[in-house]
Protein backbone atom coordinates (compact mmCIF):
# COMPACT_ATOMS: atom_id res chain seq x y z
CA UNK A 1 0.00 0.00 0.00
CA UNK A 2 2.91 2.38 0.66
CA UNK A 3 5.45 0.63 -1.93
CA UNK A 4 5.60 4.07 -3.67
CA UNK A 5 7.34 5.61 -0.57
CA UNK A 6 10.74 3.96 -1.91
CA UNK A 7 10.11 5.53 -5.57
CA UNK A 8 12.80 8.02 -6.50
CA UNK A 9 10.93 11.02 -6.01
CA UNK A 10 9.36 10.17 -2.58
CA UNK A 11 13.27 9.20 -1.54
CA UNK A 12 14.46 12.68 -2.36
CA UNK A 13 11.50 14.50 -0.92
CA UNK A 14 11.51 12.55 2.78
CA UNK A 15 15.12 13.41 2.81
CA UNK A 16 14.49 17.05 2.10
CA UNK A 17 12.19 17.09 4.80
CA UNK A 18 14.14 15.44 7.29
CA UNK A 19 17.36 17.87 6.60
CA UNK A 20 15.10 20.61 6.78
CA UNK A 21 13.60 20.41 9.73
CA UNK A 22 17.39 20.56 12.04
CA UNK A 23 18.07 23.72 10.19
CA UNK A 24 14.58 25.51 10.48
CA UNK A 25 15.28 24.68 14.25
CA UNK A 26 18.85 25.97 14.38
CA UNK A 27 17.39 29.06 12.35
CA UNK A 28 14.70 29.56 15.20
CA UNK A 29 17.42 29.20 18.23
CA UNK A 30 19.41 31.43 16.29
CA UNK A 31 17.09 34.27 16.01
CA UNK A 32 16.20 33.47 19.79
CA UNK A 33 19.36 34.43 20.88
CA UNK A 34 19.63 37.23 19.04
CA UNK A 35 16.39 38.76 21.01
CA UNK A 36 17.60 37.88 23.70
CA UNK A 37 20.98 40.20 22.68
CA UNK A 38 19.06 42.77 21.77
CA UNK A 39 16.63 42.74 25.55
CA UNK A 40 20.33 42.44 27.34
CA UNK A 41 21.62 45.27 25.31
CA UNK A 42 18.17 47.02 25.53
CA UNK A 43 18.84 47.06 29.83
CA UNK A 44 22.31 48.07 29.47
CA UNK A 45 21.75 50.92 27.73
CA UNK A 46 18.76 51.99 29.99
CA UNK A 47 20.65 51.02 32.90
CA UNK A 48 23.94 53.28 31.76
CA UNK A 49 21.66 56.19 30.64
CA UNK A 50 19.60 56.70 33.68
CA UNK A 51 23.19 56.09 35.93
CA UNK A 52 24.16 59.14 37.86
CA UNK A 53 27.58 60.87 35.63
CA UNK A 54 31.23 59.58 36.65
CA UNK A 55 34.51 61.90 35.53
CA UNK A 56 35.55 59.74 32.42
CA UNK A 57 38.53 59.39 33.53
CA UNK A 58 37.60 56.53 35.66
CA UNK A 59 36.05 54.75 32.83
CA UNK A 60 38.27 54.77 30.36
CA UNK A 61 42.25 55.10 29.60
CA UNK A 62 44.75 56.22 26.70
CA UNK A 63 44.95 53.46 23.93
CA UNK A 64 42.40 51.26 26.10
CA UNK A 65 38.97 50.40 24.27
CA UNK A 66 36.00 51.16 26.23
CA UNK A 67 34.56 48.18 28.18
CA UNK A 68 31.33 46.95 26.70
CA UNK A 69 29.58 47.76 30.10
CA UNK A 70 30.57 51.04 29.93
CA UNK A 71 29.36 52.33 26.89
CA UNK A 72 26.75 54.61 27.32
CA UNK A 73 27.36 55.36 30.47
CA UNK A 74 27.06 59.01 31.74
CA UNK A 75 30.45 60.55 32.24
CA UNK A 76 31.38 64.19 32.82
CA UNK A 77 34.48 66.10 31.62
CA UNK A 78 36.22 69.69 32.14
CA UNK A 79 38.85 71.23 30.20
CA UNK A 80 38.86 73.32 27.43
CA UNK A 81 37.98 72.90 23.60
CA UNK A 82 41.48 72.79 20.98
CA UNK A 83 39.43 73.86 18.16
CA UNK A 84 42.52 74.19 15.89
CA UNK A 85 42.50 70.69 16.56
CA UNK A 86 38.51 69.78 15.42
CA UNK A 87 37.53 67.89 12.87
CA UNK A 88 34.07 66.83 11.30
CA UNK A 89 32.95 63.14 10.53
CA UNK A 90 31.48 62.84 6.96
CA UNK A 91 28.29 60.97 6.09
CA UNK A 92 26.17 61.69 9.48
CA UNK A 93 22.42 62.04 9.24
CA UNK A 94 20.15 64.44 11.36
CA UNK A 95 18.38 63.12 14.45
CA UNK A 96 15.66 62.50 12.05
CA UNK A 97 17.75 60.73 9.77
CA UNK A 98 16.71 62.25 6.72
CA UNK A 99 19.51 65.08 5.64
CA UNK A 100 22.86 64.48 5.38
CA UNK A 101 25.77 66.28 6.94
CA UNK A 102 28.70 66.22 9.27
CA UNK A 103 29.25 65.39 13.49
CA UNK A 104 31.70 67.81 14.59
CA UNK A 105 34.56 66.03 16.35
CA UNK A 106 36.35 68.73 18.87
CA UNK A 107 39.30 67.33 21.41
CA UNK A 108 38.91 68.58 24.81
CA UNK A 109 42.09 69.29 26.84
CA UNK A 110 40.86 68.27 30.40
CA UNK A 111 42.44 69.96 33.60
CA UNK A 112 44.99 67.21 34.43
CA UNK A 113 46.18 67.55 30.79
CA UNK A 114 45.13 64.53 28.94
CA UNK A 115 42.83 64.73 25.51
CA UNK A 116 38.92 63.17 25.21
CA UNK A 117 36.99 63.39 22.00
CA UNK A 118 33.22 64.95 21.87
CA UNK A 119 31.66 64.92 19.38
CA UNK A 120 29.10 67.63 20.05
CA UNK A 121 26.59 67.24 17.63
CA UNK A 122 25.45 67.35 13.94
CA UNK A 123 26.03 70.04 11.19
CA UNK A 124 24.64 70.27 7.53
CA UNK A 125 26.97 69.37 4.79
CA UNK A 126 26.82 73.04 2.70
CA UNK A 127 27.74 72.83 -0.89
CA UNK A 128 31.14 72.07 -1.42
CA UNK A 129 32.00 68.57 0.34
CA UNK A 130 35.71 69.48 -0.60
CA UNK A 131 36.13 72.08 1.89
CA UNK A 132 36.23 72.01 5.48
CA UNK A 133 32.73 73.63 6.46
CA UNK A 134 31.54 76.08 8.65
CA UNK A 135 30.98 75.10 12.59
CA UNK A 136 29.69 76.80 15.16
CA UNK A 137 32.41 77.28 17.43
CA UNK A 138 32.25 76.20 20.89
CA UNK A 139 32.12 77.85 24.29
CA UNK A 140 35.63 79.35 24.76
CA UNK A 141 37.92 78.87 28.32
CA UNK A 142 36.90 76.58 31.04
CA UNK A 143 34.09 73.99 30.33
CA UNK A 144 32.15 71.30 31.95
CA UNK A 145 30.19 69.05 29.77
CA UNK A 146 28.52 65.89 30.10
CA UNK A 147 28.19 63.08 27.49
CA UNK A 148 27.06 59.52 26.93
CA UNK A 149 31.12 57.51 26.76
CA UNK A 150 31.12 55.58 23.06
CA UNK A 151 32.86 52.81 22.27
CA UNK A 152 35.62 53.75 19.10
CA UNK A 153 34.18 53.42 15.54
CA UNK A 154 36.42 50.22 13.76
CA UNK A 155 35.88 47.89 10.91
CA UNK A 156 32.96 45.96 13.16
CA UNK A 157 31.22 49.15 13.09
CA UNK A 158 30.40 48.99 9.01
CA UNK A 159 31.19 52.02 8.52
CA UNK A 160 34.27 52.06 5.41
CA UNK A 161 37.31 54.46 6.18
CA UNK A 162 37.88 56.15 2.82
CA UNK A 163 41.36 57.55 2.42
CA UNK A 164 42.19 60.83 0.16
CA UNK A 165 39.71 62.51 2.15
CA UNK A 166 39.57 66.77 2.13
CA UNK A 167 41.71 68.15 4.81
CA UNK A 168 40.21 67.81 8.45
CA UNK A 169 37.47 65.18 7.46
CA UNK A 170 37.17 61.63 8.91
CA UNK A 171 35.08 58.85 8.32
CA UNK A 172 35.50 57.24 11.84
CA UNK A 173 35.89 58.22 15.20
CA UNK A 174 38.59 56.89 16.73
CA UNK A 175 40.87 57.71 19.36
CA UNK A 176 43.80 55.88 18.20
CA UNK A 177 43.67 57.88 14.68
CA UNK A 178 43.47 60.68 15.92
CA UNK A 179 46.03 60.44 18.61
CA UNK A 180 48.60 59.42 16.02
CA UNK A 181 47.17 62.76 13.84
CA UNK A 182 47.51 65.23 17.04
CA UNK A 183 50.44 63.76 18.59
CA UNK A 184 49.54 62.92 21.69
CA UNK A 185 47.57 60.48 23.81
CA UNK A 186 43.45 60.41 23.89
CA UNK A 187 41.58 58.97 26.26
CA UNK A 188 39.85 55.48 24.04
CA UNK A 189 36.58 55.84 22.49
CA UNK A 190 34.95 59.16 22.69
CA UNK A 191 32.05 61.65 24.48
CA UNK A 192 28.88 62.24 22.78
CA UNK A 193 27.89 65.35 24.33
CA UNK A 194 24.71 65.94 25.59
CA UNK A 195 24.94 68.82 28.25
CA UNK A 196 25.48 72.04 27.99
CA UNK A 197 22.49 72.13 24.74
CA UNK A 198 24.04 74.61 22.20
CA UNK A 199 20.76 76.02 20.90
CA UNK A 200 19.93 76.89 17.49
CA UNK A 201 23.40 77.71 17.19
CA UNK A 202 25.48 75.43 17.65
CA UNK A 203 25.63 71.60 16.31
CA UNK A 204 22.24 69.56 16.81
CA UNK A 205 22.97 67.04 19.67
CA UNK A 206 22.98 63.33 18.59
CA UNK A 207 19.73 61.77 20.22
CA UNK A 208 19.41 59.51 22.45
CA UNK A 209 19.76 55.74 21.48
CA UNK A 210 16.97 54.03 21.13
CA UNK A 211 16.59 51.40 23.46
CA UNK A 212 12.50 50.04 23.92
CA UNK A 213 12.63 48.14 20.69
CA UNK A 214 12.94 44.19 20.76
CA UNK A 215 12.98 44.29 16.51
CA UNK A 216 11.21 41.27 15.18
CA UNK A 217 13.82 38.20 16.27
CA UNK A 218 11.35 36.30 18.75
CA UNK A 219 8.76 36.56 15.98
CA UNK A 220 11.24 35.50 13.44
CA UNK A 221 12.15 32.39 16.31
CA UNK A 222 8.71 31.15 16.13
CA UNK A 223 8.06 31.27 12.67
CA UNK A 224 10.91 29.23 12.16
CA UNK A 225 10.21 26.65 14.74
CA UNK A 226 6.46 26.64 13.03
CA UNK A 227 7.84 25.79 9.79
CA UNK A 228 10.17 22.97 11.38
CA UNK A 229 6.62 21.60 12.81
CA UNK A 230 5.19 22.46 9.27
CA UNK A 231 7.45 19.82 7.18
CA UNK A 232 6.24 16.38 8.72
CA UNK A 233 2.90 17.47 8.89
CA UNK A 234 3.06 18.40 5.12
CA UNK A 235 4.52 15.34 4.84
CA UNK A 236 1.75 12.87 6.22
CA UNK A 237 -0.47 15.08 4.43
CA UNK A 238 1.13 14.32 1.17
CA UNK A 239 1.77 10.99 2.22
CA UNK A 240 -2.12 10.50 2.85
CA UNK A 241 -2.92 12.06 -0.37
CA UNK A 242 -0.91 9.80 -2.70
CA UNK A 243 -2.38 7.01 -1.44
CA UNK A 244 -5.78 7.95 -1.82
CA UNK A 245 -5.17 9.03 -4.96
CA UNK A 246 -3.20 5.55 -6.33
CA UNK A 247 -6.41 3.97 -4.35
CA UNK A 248 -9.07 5.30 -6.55
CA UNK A 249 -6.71 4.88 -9.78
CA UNK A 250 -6.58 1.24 -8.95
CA UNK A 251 -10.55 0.94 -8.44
CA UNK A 252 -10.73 2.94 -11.63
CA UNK A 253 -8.80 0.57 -13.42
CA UNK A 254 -9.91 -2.83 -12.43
CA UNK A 255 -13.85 -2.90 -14.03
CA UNK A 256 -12.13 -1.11 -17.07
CA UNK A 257 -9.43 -4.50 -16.86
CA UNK A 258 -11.99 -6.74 -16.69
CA UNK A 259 -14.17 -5.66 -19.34
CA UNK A 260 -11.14 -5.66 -21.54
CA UNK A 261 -10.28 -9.09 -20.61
CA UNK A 262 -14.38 -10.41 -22.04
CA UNK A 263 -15.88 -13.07 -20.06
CA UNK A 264 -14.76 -15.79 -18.37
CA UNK A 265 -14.26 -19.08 -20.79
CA UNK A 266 -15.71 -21.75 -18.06
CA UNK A 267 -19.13 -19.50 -17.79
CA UNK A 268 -19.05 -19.58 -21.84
CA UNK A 269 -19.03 -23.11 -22.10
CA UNK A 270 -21.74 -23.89 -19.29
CA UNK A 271 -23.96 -21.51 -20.03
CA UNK A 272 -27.34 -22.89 -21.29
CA UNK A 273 -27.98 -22.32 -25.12
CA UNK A 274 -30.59 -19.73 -25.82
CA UNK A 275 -33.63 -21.34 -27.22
């Protein structure tokens, strides 16, 4: 009754199955963990943002990346601005990510002498992307500012560090760069200021990183592990089908195999003679 499951084409099709339901599961454990990534990540970031401000000198060190539990974190800084020094960072969107422009990268010599980026904000690219453009300076003398600590911008970070760029334009941020371009040892990774708020005047502060969204990876999870539970019902389904179907070909074809055989000789022979 089920002979035809060893046919060729019911062969390749169980086997099919059977590889693709360990992979459909894998696919659903995989997306698992990544939601559950992006919930731990999710806390961390709420946890670092809503954490009373340290000096960020105790969080981070010359040539030292920033630990992963301390980015975002609140840190504070004072020292004054080396605008001579400042650079901008090409191919930054607006908090509303639709116009394209520059973050403004200034060094900040703090009051024991060492160097910490900030990047204080965005700035519209203006016509000429050749030329260094025009930024609102920043508060002269003394300074206190606080900022969310960022972790340095590298190859993991997708973002492509084009060389031959115009003078005093970067496509990363990254201490170790731009220690090596000023001479001189920066604190690792970098401030994203948020306090003092320049105005209308100065750069438009970065906003704050989003951190309530789960994205769609637990959904994703499940519809994998559906489609793993998907393949053997399918299967019994299509197993159940063939065989109802050869069933009713077989009843089909037996009067049609009779009636093409005629009748039987023996019931010929002794079959009374019409009269």
């Amino acid at each position: 009754m089920y002979r035809f499951l060893l046919s060729r084409q019911w062969v390749i099709l169980t086997l099919v199955g059977l590889v693709l339901i360990p992979v459909m599961i894998k696919l659903g454990f995989w997306q698992f963990h990544r939601h559950e990534h992006r919930v731990a990540h999710n806390d961390l970031v709420a946890r670092s943002l809503t954490a009373e401000p340290v000096p960020v000198t105790e969080l981070t060190k010359p040539g030292r990346p920033v630990p992963g539990d301390d980015v975002w974190r609140q840190v504070t800084a004072h020292g004054t601005y080396d605008t001579k020094d400042e650079v901008v960072v090409r191919q930054r969107t607006d908090k509303d990510g639709q116009r394209q422009g520059y973050y403004v990268l200034t060094p900040l010599v703090l009051d024991g002498g060492q160097t910490v980026l900030v990047n204080r904000g965005w700035i519209p690219a203006g016509d000429d992307l050749t030329k260094f453009p025009e930024v609102p300076a920043p508060p002269s003398g003394k300074v206190s500012v606080t900022g969310r600590l960022k972790a340095d911008e590298t190859d993991s970070s997708g973002i492509k560090n084009t060389k031959g760029l115009p003078p005093r334009q970067v496509m990363r941020i990254n201490s170790q760069t731009r220690a090596q371009a000023l001479g001189r040892p920066v604190l690792g990774g970098y401030v994203e200021l948020t306090a003092p708020d320049p105005g209308t005047k100065g750069p438009q502060l970065v906003p704050e990183p989003d951190h309530d969204s789960i994205g769609p990876h637990m959904a994703y999870a499940v519809q994998w592990w559906l489609f793993a539970a998907f393949v053997p019902g399918g299967w019994v389904i299509l197993v159940r089908r063939e065989r109802r179907d050869r069933a009713a070909e077989a009843a089909k074809a037996a009067p049609a195999a009779e009636a093409a055989d005629g009748p039987d000789p023996e019931v010929a022979r002794t079959a009374p003679a019409a009269e």
